[in-house]
N, C-alpha and C. Protein backbone atom coordinates (compact mmCIF):
# COMPACT_ATOMS: atom_id res chain seq x y z
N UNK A 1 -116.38 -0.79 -64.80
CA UNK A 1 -116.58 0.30 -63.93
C UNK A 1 -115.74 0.12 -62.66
N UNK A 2 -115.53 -0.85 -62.26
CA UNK A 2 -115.07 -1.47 -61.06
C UNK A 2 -113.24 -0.73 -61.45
N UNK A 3 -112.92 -0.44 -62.72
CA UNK A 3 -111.52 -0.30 -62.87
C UNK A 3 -111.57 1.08 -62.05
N UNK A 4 -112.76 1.81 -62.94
CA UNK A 4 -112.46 3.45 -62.49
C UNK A 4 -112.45 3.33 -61.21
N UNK A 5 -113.33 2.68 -60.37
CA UNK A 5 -112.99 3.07 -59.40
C UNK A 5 -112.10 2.77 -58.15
N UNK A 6 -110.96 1.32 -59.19
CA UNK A 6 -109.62 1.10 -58.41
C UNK A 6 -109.13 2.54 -58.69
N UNK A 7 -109.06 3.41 -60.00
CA UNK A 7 -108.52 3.92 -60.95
C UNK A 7 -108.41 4.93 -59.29
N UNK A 8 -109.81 5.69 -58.98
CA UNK A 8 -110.49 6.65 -58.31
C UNK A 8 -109.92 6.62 -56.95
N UNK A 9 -109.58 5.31 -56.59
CA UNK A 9 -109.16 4.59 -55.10
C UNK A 9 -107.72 5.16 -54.92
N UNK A 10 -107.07 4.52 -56.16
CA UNK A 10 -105.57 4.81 -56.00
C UNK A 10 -105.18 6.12 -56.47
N UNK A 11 -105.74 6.86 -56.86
CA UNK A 11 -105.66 8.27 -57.10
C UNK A 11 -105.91 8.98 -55.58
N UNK A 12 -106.50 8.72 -54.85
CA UNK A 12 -107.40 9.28 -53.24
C UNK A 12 -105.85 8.88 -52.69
N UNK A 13 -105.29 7.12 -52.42
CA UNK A 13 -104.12 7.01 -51.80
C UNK A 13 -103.22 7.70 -52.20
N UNK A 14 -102.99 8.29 -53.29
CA UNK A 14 -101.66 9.01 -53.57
C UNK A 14 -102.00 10.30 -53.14
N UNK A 15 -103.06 11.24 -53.38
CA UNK A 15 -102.83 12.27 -52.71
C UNK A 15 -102.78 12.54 -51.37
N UNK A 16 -103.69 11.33 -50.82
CA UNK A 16 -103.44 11.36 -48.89
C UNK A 16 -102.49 11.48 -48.60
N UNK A 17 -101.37 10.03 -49.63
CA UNK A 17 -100.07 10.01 -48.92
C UNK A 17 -99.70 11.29 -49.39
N UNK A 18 -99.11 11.80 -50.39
CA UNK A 18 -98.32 12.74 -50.43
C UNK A 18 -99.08 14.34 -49.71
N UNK A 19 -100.27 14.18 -49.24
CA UNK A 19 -100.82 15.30 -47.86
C UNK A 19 -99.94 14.90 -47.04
N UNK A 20 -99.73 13.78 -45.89
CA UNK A 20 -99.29 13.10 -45.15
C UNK A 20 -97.76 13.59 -45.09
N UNK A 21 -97.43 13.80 -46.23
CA UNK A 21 -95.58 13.80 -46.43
C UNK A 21 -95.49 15.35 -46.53
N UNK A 22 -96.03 16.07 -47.03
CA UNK A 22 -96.00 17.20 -47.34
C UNK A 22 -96.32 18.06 -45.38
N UNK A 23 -97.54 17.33 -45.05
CA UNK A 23 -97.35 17.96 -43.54
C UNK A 23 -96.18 17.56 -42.94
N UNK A 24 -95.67 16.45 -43.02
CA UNK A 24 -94.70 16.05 -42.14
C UNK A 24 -93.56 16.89 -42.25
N UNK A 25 -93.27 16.71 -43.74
CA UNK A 25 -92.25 18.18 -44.17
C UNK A 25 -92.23 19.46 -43.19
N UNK A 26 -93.59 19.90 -43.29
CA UNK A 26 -93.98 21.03 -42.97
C UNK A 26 -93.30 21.18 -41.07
N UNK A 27 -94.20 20.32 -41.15
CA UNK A 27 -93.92 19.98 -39.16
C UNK A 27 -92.36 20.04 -39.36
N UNK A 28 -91.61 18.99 -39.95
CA UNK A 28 -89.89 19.09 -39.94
C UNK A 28 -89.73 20.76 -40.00
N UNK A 29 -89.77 21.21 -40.60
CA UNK A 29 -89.23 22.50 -41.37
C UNK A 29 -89.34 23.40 -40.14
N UNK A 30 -90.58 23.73 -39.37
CA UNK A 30 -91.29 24.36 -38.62
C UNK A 30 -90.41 23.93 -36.95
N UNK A 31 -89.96 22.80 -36.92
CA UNK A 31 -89.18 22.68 -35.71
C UNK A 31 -87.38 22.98 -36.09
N UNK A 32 -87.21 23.01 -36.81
CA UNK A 32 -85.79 23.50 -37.61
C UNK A 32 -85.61 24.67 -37.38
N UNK A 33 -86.79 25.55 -37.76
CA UNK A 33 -86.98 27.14 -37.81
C UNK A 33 -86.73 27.44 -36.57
N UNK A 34 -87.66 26.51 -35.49
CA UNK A 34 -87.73 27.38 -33.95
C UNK A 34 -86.30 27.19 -32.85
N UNK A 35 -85.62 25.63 -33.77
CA UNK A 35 -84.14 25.67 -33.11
C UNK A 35 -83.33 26.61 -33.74
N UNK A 36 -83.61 27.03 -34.98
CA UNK A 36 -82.53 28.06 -35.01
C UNK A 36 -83.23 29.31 -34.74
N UNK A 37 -84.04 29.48 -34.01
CA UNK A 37 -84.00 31.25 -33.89
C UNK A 37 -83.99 31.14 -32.66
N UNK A 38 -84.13 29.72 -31.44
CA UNK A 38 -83.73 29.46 -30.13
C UNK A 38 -81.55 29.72 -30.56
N UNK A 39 -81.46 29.48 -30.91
CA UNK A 39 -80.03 29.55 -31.24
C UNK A 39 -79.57 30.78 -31.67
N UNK A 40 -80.18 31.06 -32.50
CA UNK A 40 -80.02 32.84 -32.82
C UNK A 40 -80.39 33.87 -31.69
N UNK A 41 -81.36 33.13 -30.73
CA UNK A 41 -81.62 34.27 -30.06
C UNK A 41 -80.26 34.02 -28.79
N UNK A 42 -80.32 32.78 -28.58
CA UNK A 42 -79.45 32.48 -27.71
C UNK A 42 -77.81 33.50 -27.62
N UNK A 43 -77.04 33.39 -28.82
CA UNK A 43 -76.45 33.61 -29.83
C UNK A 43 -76.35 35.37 -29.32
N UNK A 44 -77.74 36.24 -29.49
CA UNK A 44 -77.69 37.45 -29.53
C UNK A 44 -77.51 37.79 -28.40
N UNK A 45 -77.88 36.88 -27.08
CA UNK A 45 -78.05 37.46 -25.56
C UNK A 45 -76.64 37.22 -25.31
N UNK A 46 -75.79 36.19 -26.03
CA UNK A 46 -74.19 35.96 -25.67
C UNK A 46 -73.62 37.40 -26.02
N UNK A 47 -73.69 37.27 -26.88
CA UNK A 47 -73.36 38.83 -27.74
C UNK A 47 -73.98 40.05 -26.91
N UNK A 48 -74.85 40.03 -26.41
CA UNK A 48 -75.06 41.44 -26.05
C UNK A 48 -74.23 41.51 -24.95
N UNK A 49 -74.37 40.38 -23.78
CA UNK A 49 -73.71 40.49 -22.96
C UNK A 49 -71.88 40.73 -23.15
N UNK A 50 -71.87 40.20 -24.34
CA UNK A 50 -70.10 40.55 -24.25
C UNK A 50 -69.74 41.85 -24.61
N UNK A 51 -70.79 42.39 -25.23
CA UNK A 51 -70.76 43.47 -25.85
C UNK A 51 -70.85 45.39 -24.39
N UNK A 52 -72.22 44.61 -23.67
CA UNK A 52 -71.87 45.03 -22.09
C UNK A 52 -70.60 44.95 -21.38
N UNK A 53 -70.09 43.59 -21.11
CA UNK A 53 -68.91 43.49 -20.63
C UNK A 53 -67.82 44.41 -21.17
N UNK A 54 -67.53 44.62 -22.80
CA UNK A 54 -66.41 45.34 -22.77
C UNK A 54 -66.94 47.07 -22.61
N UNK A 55 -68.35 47.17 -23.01
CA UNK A 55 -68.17 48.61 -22.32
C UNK A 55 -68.22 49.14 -20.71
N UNK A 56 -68.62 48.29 -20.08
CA UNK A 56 -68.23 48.46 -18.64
C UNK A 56 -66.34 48.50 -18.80
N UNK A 57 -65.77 47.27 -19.34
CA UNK A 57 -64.11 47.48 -19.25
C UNK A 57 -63.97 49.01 -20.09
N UNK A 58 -64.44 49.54 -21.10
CA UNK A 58 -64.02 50.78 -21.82
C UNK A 58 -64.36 51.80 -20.74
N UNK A 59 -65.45 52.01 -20.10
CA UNK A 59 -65.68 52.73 -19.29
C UNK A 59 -64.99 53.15 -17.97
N UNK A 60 -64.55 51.88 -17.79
CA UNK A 60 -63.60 52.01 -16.65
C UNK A 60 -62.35 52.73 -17.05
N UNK A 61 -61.84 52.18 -17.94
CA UNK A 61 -60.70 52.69 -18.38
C UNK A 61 -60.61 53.66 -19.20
N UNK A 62 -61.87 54.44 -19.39
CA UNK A 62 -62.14 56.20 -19.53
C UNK A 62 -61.97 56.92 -18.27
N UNK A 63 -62.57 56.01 -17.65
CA UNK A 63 -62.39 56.66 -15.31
C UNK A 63 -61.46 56.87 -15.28
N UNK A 64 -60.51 55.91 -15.73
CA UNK A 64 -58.96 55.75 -14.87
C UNK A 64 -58.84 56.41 -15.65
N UNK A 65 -58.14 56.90 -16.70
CA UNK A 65 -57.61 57.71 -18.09
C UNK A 65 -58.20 59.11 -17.43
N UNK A 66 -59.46 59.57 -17.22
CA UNK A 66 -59.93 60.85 -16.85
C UNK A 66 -58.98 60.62 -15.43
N UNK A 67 -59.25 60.12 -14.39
CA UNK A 67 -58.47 60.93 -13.14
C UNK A 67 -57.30 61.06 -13.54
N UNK A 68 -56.61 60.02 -14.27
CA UNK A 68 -54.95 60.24 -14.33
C UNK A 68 -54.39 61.71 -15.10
N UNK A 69 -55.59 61.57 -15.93
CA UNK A 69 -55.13 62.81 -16.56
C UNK A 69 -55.53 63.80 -15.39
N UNK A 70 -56.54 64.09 -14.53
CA UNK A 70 -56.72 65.05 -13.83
C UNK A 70 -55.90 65.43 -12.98
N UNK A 71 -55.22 64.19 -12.81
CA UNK A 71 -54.15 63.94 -11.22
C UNK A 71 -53.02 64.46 -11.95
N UNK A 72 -52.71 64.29 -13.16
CA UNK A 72 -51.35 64.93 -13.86
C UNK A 72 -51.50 66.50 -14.21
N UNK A 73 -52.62 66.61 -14.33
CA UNK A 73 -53.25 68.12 -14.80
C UNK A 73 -52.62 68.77 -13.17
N UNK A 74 -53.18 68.65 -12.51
CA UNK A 74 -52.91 69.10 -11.10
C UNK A 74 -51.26 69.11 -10.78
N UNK A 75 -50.85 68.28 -11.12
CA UNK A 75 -49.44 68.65 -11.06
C UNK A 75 -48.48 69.38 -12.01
N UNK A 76 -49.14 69.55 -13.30
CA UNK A 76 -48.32 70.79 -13.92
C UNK A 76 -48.47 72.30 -13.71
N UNK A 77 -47.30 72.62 -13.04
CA UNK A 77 -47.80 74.28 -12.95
C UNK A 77 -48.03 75.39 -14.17
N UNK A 78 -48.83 76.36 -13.68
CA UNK A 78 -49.13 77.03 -14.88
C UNK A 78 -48.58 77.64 -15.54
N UNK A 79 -48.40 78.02 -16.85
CA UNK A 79 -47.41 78.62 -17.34
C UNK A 79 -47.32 79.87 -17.04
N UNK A 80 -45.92 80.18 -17.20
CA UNK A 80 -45.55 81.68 -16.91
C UNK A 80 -46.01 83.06 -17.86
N UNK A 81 -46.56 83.66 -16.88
CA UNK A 81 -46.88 84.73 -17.17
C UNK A 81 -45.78 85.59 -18.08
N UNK A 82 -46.21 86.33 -19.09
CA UNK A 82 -45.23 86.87 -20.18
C UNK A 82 -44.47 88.32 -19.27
N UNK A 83 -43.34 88.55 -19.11
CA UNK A 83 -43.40 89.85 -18.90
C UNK A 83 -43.06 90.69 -19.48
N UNK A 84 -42.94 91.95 -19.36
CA UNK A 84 -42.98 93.58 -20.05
C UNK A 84 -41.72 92.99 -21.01
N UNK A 85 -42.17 93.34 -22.30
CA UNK A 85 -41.52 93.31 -23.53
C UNK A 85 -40.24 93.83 -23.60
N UNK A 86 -39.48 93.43 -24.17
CA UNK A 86 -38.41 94.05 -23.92
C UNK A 86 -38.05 95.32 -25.16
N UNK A 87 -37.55 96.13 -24.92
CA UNK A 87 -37.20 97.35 -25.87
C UNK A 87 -36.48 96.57 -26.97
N UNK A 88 -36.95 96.95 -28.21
CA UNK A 88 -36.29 96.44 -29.08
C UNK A 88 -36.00 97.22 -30.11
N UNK A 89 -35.58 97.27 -31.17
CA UNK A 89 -35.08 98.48 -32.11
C UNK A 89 -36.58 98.47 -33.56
N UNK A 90 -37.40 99.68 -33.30
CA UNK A 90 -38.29 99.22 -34.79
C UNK A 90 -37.65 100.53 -35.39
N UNK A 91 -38.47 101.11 -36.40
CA UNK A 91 -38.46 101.83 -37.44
C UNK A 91 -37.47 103.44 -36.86
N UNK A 92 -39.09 103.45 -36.04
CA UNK A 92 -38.13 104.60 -35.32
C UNK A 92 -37.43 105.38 -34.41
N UNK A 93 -37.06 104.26 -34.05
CA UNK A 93 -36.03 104.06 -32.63
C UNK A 93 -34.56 103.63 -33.91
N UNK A 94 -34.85 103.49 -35.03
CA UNK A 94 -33.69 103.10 -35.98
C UNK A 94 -33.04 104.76 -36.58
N UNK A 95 -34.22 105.65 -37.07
CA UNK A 95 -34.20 106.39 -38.19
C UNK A 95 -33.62 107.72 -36.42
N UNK A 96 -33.73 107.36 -35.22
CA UNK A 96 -33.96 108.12 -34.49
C UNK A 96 -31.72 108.19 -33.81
N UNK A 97 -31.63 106.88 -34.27
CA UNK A 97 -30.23 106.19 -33.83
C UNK A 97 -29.53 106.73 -34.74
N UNK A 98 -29.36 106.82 -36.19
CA UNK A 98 -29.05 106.90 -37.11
C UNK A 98 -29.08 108.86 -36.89
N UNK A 99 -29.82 109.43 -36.85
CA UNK A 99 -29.67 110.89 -36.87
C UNK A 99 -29.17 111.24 -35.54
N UNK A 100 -29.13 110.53 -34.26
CA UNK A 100 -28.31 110.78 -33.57
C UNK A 100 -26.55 110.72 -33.69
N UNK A 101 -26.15 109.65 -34.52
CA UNK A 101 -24.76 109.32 -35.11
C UNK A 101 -24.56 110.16 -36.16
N UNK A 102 -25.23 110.90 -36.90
CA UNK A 102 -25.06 112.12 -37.86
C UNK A 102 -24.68 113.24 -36.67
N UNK A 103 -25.62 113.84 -35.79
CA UNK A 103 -25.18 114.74 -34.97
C UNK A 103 -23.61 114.56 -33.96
N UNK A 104 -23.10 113.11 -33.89
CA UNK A 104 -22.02 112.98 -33.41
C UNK A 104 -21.99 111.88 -32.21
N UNK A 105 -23.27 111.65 -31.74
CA UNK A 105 -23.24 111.14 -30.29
C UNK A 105 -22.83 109.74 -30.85
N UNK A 106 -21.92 109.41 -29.56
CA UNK A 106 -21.38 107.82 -29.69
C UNK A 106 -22.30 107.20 -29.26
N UNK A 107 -22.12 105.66 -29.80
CA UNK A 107 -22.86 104.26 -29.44
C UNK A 107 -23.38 104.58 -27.96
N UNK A 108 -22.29 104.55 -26.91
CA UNK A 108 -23.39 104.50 -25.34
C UNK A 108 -24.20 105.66 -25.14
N UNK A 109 -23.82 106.72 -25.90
CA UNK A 109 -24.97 107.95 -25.77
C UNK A 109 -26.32 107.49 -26.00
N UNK A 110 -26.57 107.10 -27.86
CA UNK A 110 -27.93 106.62 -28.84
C UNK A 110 -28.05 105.81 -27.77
N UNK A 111 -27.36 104.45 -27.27
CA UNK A 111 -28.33 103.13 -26.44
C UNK A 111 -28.90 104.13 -25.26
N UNK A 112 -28.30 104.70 -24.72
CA UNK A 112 -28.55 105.32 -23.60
C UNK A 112 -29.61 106.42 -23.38
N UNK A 113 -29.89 107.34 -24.56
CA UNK A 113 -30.85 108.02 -24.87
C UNK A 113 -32.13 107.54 -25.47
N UNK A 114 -32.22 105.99 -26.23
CA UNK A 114 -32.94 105.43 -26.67
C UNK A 114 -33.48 104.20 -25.85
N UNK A 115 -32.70 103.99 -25.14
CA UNK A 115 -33.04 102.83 -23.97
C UNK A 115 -32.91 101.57 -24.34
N UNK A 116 -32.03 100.88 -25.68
CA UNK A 116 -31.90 99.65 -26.52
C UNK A 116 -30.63 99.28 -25.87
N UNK A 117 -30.48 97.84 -26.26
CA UNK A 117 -29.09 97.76 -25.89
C UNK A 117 -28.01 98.40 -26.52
N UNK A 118 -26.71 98.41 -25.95
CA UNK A 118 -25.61 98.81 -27.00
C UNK A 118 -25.03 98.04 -27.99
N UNK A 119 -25.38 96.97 -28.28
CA UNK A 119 -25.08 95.51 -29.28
C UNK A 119 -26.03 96.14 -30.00
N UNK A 120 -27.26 96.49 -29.76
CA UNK A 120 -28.31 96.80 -31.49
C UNK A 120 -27.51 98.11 -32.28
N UNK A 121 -27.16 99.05 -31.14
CA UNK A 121 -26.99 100.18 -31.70
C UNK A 121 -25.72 99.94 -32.80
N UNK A 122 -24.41 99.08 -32.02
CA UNK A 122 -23.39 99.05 -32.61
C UNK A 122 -23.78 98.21 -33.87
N UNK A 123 -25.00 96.83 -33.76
CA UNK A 123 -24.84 96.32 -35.37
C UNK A 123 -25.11 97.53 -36.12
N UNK A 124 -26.64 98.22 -35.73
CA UNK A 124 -27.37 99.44 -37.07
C UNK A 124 -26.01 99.94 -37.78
N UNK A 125 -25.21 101.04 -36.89
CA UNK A 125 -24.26 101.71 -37.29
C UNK A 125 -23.19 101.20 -37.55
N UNK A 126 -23.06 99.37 -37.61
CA UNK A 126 -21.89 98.68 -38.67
C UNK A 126 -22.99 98.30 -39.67
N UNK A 127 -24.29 98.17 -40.12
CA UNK A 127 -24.69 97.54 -41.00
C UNK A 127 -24.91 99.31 -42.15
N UNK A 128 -25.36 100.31 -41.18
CA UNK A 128 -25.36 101.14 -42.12
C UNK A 128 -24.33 101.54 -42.59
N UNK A 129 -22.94 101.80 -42.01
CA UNK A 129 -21.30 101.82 -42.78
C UNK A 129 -21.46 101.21 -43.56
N UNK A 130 -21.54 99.62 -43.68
CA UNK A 130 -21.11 99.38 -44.91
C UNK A 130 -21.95 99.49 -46.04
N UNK A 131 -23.58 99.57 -45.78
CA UNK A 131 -24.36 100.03 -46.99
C UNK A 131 -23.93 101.10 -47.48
N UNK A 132 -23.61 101.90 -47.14
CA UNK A 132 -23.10 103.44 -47.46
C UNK A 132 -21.93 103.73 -48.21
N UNK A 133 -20.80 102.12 -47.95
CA UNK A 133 -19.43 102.48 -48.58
C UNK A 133 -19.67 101.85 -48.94
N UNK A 134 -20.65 100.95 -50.03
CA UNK A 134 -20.53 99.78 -51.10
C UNK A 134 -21.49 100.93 -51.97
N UNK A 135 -21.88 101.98 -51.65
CA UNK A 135 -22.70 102.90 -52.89
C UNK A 135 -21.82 103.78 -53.54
């Protein structure tokens, strides 16, 4: 009987010890954890702050970028106003040129009665000649 209960004895020491080892583990593990999330946190406040730092620098240099552009804005003048169109030859200021040169009137008459230059009038009545003598 005396065996069982070396048997009983050394069965009790092995699980103490390996309680014993298993907390110790535990305790290790548990101070591992809290240096790295002291490190991680550490880690994140570096980071945020650099992360601050460059948007204060981006910000600034949106400031400067906005006045410069404002300060350049201010110095371009505005664009020019369009003025009164100029007379130009359409449909029937054409069909109007053309039956004036049937009735006889010369080039400075049609510009002159039509108010176009005399360069439009003279191309119409060289472009319509020659349509006319190639039919």
């Amino acid at each position: 009987m005396t065996m069982w209960i070396l048997l009983a004895a050394l069965l009790i020491v092995l699980i103490l010890c390996s309680l014993g080892v298993s907390l110790y583990v535990l305790y290790r593990a548990n101070r591992i954890a809290r240096k790295a999330a002291a490190a991680a946190e550490t880690a994140r406040q570096e980071f945020a702050a650099a992360i601050a730092a460059v948007q204060s620098r981006v910000e600034a240099v949106a400031e400067s970028l906005s006045a410069s552009i404002q300060e350049a804005m201010r110095d371009v003048p505005p664009p020019p106003m369009p003025g009164a169109p100029k007379s130009c030859m359409n449909l029937s200021k054409r069909s109007q040129a053309l039956r004036l040169r049937r009735k006889g009137d010369s080039p400075e008459q049609i510009a002159q009665t039509l108010e176009i230059p005399r360069q439009e009038v003279d191309l119409l009545l060289k472009v319509h000649d020659i349509i006319f003598s190639t039919l």
